[in-house]
Protein backbone atom coordinates (compact mmCIF):
# COMPACT_ATOMS: atom_id res chain seq x y z
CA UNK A 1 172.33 -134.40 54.00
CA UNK A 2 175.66 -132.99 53.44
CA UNK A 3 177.42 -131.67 56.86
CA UNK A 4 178.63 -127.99 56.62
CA UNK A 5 181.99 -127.20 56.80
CA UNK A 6 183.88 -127.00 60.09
CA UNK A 7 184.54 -123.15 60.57
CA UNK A 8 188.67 -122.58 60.86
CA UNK A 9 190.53 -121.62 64.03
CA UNK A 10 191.86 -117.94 63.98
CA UNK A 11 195.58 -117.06 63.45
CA UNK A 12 196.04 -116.58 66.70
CA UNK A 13 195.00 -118.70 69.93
CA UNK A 14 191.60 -117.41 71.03
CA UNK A 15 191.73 -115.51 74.32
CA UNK A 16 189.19 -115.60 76.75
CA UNK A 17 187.66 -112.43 77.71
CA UNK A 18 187.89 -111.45 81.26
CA UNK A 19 185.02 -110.70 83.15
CA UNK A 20 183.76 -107.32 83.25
CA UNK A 21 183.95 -105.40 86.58
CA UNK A 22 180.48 -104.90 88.09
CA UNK A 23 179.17 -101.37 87.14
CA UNK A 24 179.90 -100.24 90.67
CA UNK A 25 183.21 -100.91 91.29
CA UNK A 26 185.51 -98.71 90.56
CA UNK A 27 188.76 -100.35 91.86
CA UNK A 28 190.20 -101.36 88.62
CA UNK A 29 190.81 -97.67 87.44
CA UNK A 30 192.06 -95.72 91.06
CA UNK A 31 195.44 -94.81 91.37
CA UNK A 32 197.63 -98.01 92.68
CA UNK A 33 200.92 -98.04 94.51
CA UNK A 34 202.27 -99.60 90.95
CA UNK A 35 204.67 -97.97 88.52
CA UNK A 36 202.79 -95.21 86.60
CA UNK A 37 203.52 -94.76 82.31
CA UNK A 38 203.22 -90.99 81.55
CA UNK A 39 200.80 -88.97 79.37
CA UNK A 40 201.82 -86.29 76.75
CA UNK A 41 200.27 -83.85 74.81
CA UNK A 42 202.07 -83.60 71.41
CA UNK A 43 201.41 -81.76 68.53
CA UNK A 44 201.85 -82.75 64.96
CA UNK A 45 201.19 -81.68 61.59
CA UNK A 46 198.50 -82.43 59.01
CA UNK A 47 199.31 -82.93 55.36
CA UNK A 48 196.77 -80.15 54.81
CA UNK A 49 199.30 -77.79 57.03
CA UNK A 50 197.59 -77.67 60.03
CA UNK A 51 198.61 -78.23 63.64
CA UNK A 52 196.83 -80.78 65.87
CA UNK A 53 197.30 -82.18 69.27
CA UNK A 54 196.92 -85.94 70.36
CA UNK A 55 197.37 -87.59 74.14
CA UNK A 56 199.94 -90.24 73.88
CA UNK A 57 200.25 -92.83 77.10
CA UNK A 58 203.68 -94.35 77.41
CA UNK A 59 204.02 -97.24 79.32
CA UNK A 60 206.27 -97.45 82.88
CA UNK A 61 209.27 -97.22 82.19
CA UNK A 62 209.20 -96.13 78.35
CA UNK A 63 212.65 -94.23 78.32
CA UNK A 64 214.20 -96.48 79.85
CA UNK A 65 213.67 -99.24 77.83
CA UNK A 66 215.58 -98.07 74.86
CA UNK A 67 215.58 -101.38 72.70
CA UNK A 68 211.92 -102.77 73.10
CA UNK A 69 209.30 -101.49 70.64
CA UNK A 70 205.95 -101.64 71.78
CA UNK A 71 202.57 -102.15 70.12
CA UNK A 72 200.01 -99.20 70.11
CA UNK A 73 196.60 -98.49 70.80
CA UNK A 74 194.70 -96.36 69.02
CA UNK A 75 192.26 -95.03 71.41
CA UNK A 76 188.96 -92.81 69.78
CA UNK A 77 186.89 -90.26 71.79
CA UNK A 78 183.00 -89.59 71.29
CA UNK A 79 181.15 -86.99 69.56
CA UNK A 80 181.41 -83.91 71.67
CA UNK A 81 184.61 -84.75 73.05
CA UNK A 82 188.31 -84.64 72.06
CA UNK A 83 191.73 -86.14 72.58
CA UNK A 84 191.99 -85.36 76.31
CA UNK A 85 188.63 -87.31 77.22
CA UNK A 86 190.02 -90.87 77.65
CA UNK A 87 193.03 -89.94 80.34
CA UNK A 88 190.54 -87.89 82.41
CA UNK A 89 190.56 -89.00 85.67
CA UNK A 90 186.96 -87.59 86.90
CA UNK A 91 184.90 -91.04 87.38
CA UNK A 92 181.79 -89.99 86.59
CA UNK A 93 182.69 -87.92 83.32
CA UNK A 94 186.46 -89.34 82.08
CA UNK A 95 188.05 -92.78 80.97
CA UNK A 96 190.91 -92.96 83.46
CA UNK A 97 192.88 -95.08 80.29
CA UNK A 98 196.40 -94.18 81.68
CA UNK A 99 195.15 -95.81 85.05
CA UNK A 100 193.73 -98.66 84.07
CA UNK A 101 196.53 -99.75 81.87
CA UNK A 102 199.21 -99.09 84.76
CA UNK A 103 197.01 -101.38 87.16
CA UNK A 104 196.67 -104.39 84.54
CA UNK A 105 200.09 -104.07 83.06
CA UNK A 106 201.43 -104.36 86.44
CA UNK A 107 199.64 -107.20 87.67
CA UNK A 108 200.63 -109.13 84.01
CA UNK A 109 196.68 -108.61 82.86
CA UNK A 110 197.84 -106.18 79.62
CA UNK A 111 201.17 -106.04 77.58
CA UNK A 112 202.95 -102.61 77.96
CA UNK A 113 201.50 -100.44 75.15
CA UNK A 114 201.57 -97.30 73.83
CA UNK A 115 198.19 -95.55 73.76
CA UNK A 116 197.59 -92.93 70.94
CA UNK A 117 194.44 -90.77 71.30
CA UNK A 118 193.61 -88.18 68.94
CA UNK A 119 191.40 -85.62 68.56
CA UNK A 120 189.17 -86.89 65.50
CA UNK A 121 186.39 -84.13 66.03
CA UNK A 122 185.06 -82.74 62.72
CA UNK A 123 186.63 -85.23 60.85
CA UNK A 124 185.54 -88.96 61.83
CA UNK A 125 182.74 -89.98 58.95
CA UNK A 126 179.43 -90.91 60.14
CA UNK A 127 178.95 -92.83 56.88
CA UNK A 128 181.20 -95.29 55.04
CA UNK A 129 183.47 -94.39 51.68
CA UNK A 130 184.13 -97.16 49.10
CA UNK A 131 187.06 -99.24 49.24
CA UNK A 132 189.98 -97.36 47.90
CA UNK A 133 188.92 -94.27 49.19
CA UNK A 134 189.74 -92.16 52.01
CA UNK A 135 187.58 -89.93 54.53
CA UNK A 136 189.51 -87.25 56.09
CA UNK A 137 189.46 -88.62 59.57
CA UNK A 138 191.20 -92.02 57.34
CA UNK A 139 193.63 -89.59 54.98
CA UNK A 140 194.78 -88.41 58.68
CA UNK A 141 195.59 -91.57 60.53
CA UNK A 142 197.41 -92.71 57.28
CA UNK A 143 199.18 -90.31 56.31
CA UNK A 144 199.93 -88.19 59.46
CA UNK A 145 199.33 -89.74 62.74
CA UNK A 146 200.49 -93.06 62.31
CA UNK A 147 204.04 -91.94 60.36
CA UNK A 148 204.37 -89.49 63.13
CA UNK A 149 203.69 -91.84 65.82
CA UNK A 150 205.97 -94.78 64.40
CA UNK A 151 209.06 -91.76 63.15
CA UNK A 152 208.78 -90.71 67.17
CA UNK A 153 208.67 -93.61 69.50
CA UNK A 154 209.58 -96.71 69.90
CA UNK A 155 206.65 -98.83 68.45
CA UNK A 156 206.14 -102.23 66.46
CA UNK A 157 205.84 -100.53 63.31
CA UNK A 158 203.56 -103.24 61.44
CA UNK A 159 199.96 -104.20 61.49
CA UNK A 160 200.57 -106.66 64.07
CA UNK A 161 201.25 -104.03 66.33
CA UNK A 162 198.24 -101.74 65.85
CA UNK A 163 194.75 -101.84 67.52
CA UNK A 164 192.03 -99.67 66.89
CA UNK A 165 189.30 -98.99 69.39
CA UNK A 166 186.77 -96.60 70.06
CA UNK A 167 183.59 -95.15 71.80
CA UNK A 168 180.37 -93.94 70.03
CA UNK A 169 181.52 -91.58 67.14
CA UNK A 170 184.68 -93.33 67.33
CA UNK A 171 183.31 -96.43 66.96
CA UNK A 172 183.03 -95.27 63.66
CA UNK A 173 186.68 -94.40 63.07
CA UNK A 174 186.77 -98.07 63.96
CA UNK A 175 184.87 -99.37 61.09
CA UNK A 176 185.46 -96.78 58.67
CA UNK A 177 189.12 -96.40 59.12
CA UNK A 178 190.22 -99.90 61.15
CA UNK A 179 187.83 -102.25 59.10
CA UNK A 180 188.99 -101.22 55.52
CA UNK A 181 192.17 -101.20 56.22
CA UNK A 182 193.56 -104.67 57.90
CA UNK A 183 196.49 -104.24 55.94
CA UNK A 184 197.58 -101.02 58.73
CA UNK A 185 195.18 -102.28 61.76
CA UNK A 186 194.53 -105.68 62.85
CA UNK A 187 192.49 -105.44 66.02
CA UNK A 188 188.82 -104.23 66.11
CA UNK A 189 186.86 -102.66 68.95
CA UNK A 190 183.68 -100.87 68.95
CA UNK A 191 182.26 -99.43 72.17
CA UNK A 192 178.66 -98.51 72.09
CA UNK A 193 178.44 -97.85 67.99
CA UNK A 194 176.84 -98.75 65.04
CA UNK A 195 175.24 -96.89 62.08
CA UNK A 196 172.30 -94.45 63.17
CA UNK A 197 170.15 -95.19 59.94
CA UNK A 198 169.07 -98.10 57.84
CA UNK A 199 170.31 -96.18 54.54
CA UNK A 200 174.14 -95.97 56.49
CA UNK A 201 174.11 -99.42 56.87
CA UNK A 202 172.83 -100.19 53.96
CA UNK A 203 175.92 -98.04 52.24
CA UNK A 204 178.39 -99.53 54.77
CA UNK A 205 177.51 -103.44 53.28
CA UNK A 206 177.77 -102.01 49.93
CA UNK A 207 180.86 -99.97 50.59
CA UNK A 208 182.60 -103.09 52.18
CA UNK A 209 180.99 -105.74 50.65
CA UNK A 210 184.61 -107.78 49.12
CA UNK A 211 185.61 -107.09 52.63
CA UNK A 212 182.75 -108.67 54.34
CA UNK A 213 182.65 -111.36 51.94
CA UNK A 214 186.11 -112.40 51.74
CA UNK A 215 186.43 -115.46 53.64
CA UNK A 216 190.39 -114.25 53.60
CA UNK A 217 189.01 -111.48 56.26
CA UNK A 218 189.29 -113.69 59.45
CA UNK A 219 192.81 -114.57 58.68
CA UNK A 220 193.44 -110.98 59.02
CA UNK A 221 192.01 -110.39 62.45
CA UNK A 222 194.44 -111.09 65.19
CA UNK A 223 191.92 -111.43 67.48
CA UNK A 224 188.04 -111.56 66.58
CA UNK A 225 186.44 -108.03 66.46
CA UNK A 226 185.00 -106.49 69.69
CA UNK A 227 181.76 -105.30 70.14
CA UNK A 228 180.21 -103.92 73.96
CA UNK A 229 177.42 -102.11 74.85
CA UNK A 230 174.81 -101.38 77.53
CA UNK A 231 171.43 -103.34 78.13
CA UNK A 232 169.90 -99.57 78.21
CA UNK A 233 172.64 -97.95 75.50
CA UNK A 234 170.59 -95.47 73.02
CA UNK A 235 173.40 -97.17 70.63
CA UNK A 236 172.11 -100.59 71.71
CA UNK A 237 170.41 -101.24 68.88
CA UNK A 238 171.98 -99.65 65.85
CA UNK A 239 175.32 -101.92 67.39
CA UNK A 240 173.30 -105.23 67.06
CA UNK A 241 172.12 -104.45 63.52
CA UNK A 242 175.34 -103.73 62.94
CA UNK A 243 176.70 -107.16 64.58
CA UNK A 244 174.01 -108.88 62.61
CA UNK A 245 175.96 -107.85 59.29
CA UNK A 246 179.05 -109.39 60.82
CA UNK A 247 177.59 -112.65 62.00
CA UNK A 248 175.70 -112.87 58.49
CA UNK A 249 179.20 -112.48 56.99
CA UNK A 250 180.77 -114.80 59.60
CA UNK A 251 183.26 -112.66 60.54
CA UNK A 252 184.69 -113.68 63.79
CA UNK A 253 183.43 -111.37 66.24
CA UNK A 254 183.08 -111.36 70.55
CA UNK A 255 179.59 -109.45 71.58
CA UNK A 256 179.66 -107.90 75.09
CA UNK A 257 176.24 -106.92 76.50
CA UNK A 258 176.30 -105.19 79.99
CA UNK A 259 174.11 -103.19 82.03
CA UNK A 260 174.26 -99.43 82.14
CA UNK A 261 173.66 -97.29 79.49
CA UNK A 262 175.71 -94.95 77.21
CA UNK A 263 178.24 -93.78 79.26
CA UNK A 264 181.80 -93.73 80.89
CA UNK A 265 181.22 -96.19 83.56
CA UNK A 266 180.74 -98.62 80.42
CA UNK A 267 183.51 -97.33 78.50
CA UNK A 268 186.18 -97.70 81.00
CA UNK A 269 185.21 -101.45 81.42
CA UNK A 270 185.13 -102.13 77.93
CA UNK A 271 188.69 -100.69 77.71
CA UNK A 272 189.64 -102.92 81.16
CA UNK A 273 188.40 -105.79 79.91
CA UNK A 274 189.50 -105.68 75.80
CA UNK A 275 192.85 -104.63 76.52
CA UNK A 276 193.99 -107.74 78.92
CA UNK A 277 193.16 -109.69 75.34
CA UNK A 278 195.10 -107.29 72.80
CA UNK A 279 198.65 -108.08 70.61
CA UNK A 280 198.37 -111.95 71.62
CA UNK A 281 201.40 -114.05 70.90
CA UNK A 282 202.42 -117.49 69.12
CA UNK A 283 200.39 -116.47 66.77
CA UNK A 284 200.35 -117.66 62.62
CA UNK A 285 200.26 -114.14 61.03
């Protein structure tokens, strides 16, 4: 019997995800005696004309740094939320981002980053478009957010320097912005997501099907896509079906499963525990 093929290493050294903090603790995202980054509301405009706001997180000592460009996060909020959500500091209710980077960027964990988190409500797409077509929550990262983000700071202006992550609804932004487009993002990570209904799914493997398919896809992901959620998540299962169609694809993928359900004490250790592995070096592509 003829051996299968030996699958190929990624373009980049596989990191090894840290462990997640135990649901209880909370230590990992209080305020430290550690140099803090700042967090902005800024306003920008649409291509349709209108005005929207976005929470950008700028590492320590951003301005003074004049000549380093950073890589950037793109950070989505869930349905019923917005763009303020994820630099909340209330534990029980808010993601505490801007605190949890400053603790594991100054103990080495996480490269300084810039953290971009817009408010996607009304526009992030529930369903899937075909390739070569854009929803209006993609049309808006495209052609707005990210030219206003790279024209404005100081970033690493390529897809290596862009992640995408998200929670829930913007899990979806995720896979219907992030996944078509690995030519703009090329890190993946889905917090508690995946497509409510058979049919979605269904459209999403037909949408993306030369994506999924393309064994040029893994070459494309800097690191393999992330996917976390909760033993007792009402997204539990919609995110393994949606895993399944990534494993039966072979995409290179991690899979996270922790207790807790879906909610912030979750999210904020999925975001402490993906971004210590984000924008690896000494890497092929």
């Amino acid at each position: 019997m003829q051996m299968p093929p030996i699958p190929k290493p990624g373009v980049c050294p596989l990191p090894i995800l840290p462990a997640l903090p135990t649901y209880s603790d909370s230590s990992y995202c209080v305020v430290q005696n550690v140099p803090h980054g700042t967090v902005s509301e800024v306003n920008y405009k649409t291509s349709t004309g209108v005005t929207k706001r976005l929470h950008i997180y700028l590492p320590p000592d951003y301005d003074k740094n004049k000549d380093i460009r950073y890589p950037v996060l793109y950070l989505n909020h869930g349905g019923g939320d917005d763009d303020s959500k994820w630099t909340d500091p209330y534990k029980t209710n808010g993601g505490c981002a801007n605190t949890i980077l400053d603790n594991l960027i100054a103990s080495g964990k996480a490269k300084p980053m810039i953290i971009v988190m817009p408010n996607t409500k009304g526009i992030a797409a529930f369903e899937s478009s075909p390739v070569g077509t854009e929803d209006k929550c993609t049309a808006e990262y495209l052609h707005d957010i990210i030219p206003y983000i790279d024209s404005h700071y100081s970033t690493i202006a390529d897809r290596k320097g862009r992640a995408i992550a998200g929670l829930s609804m913007g899990g979806f932004v995720v896979l219907h912005t992030g996944f078509p487009h690995l030519d703009t993002f090329s890190e993946l990570y889905i917090y508690s997501s995946g497509h409510i209904s058979p049919e979605s799914l269904e459209k999403f493997k037909k949408d993306y099907a030369s994506i999924l398919s393309d064994p040029g896809t893994n070459d494309l992901l800097r690191v393999p896509v992330y996917f976390a959620a909760g033993e007792t998540d009402i997204a539990l299962n919609n995110c393994l079906r949606l895993l399944a169609v990534f494993n039966t694809n072979t995409i290179r993928n991690f899979w996270v499963l922790s207790n807790g359900g879906h909610e912030w004490a979750n999210w904020r250790r999925y975001l402490y525990q993906s971004s210590q592995i984000m924008f690896p070096e000494n890497c092929q592509k």
